[in-house]
Every structure is written in C-alpha cells, then in structure tokens.
Protein backbone atom coordinates (compact mmCIF):
# COMPACT_ATOMS: atom_id res chain seq x y z
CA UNK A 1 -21.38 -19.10 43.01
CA UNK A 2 -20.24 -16.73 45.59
CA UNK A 3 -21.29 -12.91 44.65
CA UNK A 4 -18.23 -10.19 45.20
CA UNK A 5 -19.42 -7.42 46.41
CA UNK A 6 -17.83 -3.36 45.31
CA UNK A 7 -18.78 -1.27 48.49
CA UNK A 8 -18.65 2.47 48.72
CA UNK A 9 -19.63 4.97 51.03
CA UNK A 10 -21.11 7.83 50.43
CA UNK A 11 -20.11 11.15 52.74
CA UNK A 12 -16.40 12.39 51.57
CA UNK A 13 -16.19 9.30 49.40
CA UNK A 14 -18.77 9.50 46.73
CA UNK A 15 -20.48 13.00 47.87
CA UNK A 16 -17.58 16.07 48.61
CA UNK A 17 -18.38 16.80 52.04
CA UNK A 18 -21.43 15.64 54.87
CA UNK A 19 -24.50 15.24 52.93
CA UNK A 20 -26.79 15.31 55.80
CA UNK A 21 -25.30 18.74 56.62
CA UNK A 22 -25.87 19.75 53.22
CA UNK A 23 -29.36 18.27 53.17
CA UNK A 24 -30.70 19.78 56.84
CA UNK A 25 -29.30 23.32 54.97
CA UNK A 26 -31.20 22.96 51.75
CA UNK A 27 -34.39 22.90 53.84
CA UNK A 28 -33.48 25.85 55.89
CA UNK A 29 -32.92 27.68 52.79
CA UNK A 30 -36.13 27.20 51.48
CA UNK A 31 -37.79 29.24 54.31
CA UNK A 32 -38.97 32.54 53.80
CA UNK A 33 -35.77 35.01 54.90
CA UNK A 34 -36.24 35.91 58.29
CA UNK A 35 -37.21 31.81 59.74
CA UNK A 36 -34.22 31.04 57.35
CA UNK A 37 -32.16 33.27 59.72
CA UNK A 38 -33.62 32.08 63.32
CA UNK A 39 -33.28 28.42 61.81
CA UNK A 40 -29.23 29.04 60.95
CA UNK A 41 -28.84 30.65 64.55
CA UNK A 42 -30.66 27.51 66.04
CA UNK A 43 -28.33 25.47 64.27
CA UNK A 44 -25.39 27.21 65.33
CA UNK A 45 -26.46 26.46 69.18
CA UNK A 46 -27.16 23.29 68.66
CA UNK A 47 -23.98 22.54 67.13
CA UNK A 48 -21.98 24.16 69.07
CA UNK A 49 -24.00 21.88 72.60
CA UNK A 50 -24.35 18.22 70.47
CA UNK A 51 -21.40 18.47 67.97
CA UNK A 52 -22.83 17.75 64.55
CA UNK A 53 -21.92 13.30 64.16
CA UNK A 54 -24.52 12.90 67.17
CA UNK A 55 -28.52 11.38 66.05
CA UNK A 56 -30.08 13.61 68.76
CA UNK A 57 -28.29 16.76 66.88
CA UNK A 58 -29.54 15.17 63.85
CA UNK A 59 -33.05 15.32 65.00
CA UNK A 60 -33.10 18.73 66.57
CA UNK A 61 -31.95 19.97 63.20
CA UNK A 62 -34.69 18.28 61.96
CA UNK A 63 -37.57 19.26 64.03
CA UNK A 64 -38.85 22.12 62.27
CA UNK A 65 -39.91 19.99 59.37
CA UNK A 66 -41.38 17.86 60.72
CA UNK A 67 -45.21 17.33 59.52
CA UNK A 68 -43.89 17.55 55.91
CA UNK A 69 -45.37 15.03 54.05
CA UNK A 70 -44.14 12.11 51.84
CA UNK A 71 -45.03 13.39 48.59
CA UNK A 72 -43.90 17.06 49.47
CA UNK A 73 -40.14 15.34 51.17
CA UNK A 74 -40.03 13.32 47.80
CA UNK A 75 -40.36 16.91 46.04
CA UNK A 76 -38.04 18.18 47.74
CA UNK A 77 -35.24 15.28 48.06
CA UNK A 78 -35.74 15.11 43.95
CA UNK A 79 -34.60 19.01 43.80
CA UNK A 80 -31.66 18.14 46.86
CA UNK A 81 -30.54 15.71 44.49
CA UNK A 82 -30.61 17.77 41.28
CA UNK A 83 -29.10 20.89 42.63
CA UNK A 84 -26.47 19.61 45.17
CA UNK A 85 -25.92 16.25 44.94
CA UNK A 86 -24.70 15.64 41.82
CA UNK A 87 -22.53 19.00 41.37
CA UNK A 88 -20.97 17.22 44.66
CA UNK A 89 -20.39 13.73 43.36
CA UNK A 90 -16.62 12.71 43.06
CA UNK A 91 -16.61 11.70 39.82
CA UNK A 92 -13.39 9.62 39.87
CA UNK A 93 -15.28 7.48 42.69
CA UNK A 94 -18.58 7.20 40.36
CA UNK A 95 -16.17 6.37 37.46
CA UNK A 96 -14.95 3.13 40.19
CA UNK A 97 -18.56 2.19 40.33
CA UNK A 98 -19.02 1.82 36.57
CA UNK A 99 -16.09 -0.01 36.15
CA UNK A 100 -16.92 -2.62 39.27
CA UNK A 101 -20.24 -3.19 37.23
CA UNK A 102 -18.61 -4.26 34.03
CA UNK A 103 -16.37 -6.43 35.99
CA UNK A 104 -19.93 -8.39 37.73
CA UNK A 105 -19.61 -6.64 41.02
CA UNK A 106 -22.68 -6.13 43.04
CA UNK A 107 -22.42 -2.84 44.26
CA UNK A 108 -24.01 -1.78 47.71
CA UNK A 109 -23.38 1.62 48.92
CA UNK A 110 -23.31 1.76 52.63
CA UNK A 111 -23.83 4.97 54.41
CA UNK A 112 -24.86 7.37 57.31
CA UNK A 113 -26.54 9.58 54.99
CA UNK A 114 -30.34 9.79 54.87
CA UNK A 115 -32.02 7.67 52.55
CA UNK A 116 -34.69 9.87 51.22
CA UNK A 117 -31.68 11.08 48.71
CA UNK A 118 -29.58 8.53 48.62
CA UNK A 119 -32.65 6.38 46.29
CA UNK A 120 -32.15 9.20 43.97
CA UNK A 121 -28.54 8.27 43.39
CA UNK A 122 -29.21 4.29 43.33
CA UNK A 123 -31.83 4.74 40.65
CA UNK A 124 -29.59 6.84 38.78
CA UNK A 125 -26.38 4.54 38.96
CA UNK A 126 -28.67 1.54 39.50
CA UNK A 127 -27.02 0.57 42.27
CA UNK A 128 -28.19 -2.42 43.42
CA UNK A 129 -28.23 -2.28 47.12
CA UNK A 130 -28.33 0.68 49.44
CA UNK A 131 -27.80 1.05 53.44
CA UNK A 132 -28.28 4.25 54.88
CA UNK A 133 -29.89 5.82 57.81
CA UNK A 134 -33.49 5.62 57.74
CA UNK A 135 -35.57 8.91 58.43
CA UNK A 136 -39.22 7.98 60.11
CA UNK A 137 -42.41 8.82 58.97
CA UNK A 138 -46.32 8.49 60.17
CA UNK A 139 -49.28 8.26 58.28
CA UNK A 140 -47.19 9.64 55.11
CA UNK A 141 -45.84 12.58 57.07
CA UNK A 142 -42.29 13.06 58.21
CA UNK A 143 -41.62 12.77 62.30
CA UNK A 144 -38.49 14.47 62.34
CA UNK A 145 -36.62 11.23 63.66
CA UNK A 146 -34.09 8.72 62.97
CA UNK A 147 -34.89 5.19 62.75
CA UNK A 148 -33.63 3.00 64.93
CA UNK A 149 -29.51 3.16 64.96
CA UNK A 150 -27.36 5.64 62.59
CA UNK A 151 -25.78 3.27 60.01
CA UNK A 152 -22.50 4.54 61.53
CA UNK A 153 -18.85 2.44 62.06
CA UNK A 154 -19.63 -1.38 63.09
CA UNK A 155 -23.91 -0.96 62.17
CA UNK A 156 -22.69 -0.51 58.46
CA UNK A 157 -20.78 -4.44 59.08
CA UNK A 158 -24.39 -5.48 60.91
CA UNK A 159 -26.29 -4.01 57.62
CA UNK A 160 -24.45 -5.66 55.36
CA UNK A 161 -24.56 -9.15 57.53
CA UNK A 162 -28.36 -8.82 57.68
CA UNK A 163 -28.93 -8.47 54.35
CA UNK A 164 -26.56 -11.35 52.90
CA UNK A 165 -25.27 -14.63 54.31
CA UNK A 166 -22.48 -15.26 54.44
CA UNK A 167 -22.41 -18.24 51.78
CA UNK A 168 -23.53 -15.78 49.12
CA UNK A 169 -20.50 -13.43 49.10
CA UNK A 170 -16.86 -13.75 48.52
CA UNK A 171 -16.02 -11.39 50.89
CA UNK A 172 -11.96 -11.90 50.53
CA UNK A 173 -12.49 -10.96 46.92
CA UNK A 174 -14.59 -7.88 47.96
CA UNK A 175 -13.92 -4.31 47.72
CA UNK A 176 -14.31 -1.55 50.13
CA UNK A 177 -14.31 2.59 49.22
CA UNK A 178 -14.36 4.54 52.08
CA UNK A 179 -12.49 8.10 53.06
CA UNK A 180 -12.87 7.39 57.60
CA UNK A 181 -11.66 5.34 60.17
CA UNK A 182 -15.16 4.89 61.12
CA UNK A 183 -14.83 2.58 58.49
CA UNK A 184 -11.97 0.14 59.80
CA UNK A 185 -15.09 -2.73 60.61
CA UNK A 186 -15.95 -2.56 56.82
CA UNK A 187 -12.46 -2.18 55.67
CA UNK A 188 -11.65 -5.54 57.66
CA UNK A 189 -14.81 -7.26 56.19
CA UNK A 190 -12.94 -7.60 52.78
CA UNK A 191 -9.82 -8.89 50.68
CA UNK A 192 -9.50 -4.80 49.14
CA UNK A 193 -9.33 -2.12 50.93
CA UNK A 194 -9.32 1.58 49.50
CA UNK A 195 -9.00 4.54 50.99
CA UNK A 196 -9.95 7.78 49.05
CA UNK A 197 -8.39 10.92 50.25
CA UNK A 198 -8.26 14.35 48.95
CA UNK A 199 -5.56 16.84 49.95
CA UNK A 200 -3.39 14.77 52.16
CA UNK A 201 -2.88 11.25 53.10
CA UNK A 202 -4.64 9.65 56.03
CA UNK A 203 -2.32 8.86 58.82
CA UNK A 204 -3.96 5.68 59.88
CA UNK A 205 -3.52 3.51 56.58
CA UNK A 206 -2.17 0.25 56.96
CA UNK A 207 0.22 -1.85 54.48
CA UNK A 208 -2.54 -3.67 53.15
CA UNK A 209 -4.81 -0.28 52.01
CA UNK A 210 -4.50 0.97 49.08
CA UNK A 211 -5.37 5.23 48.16
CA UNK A 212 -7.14 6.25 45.36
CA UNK A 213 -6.94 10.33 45.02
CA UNK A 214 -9.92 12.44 44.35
C-alpha cells in the first residue's frame, strides 16, 4: 500500500521568518561585544553585495565559525532551538502536523534551512523524514560550508524523489504546506496544495490551492 505523504516547509511556514538568518545571528550574538559589532557590520556588507537567498552569502556569514566543533555546534544548535525556535514556531501549522499523524500521514519536512536545528524539531515532533540543507564538517569540526546544492525550489522535488520511489507514495493523495513560489515544483508534486499566508493573500495562488491563515 501506497504511503501519503503530509509535507511542510519550514522558513515562513512552520518557523515565523528565515531561520538561517536567525541562526547565523544567534552565533554573532554570542561573541564578546565589540567582534559582535564588527561581525553585524560584516554582515551588513555582505548583504547588501550577495543579497541574503544566495549559498556563497550563506557561507561568508558563516566563516567566522568555522573550526567550531561538532559537540560545541550541537551545544549550541540545542540552545538555537530552545530559545528561538520554538517561541517562532507557527503553532496553527504544528497543530496541521499532529493532525496529519493521526490521520497515517508520513510527514517529511522539506526545507532550505540548516539541518543542525532542524533534527531538534524532528525529534521533538518525531517527524519522520527531514530534507534540509546540509552544513559540512571535517574531522568533527565545522568548515563553514554548504553541502553540495541548497535544498531550494526544484532540489526540494529531487530530495524527495531520491529518497522514495515512486511506487511507495500516493502522491495525488499527498499534501503540501508551503508559504513561496519557490515552492510551485512541490506544490505540483501533489493532489493538495496549501498555501499559508500571514497578513495578506499571495497573488500567485491558483484555483486548485487552498490558504490556511497563520
């Protein structure tokens, strides 16, 4: 029997805002005051040159961590998740994963967020599958780089193909959560389609979307 799948992302769907934005600030802000400072200026020109959706910006935000180690980025991921995270989480969205639980879905959250918090959240809500962009490490410390491709637009619909055939979901009774356009490949991928919005509408829906209101 055919598995249906409940899919959610993460950024602006389950989380209130970017998380990786959130994420690359908590680690500035644990700096002593005055790197804290130079690190927020170095942010702002890097922003301001790469935009902030782009892996190289990513990266260069990154850099001054790097050497970190595993046990010390597990530390620290743990408090990320305790302290921001979940005062973040949209609860009616959470509230949809529950209920797609009880009703036999698999759930598989799909995301360009970092997985070094994300695993917080899917042992939490044992979720059972997550995608999300990988962050590299060597030798148990952290290289300040993104693995291969960000799991971004159509590489979320790759993901998802790599990790199940095809014969092992029923894909038209299937379930998609997302807040972007980005999202229109995994939106197509399935029988459901909801889009979560906050304040206004998106202008892009189609007839066959539905909007769920956070």
């Amino acid at each position: 029997m055919k598995s249906r799948l409940a899919i959610f992302d993460f950024d602006d769907t389950l989380f209130s805002g970017q998380s990786h934005g959130y994420f690359i600030s908590y680690l500035e802000e644990r700096e002593p005051f005055y790197k804290m400072l130079l690190l927020k200026l170095r942010k702002r020109i890097i922003l301001f040159l790469y935009g902030d959706q782009n892996k190289k910006c990513k990266e260069l935000l990154l850099w001054p961590f790097r050497g970190l180690s595993q046990e010390q980025f597990e530390d620290i991921c743990g408090n990320f998740y305790e302290s921001v995270v979940k005062k973040r989480l949209n609860i009616i969205v959470v509230n949809e994963i529950i209920n797609k639980k009880k009703e036999g879905y698999l759930i598989a959250v799909v995301s360009g967020g970092f997985d070094v918090y994300l695993r917080f959240f899917q042992n939490e809500y044992e979720i059972d599958h997550v995608i999300s962009t990988k962050l590299s490490f060597y030798k148990c410390n952290f290289l300040a780089k993104i693995e291969g491709e960000e799991c971004l637009g159509f590489k979320k619909v790759e993901s998802l193909n790599y990790l199940f055939n095809s014969s092992q979901v029923d894909y038209n009774n299937s379930v998609v959560y997302t807040d972007h356009i980005s999202d229109l490949p995994l939106l197509n991928l399935v029988g459901r389609k909801i889009v979560v919005y906050d304040k206004e509408q998106p202008l892009w829906i189609s007839a066959d979307m539905e909007l769920l209101k956070i």
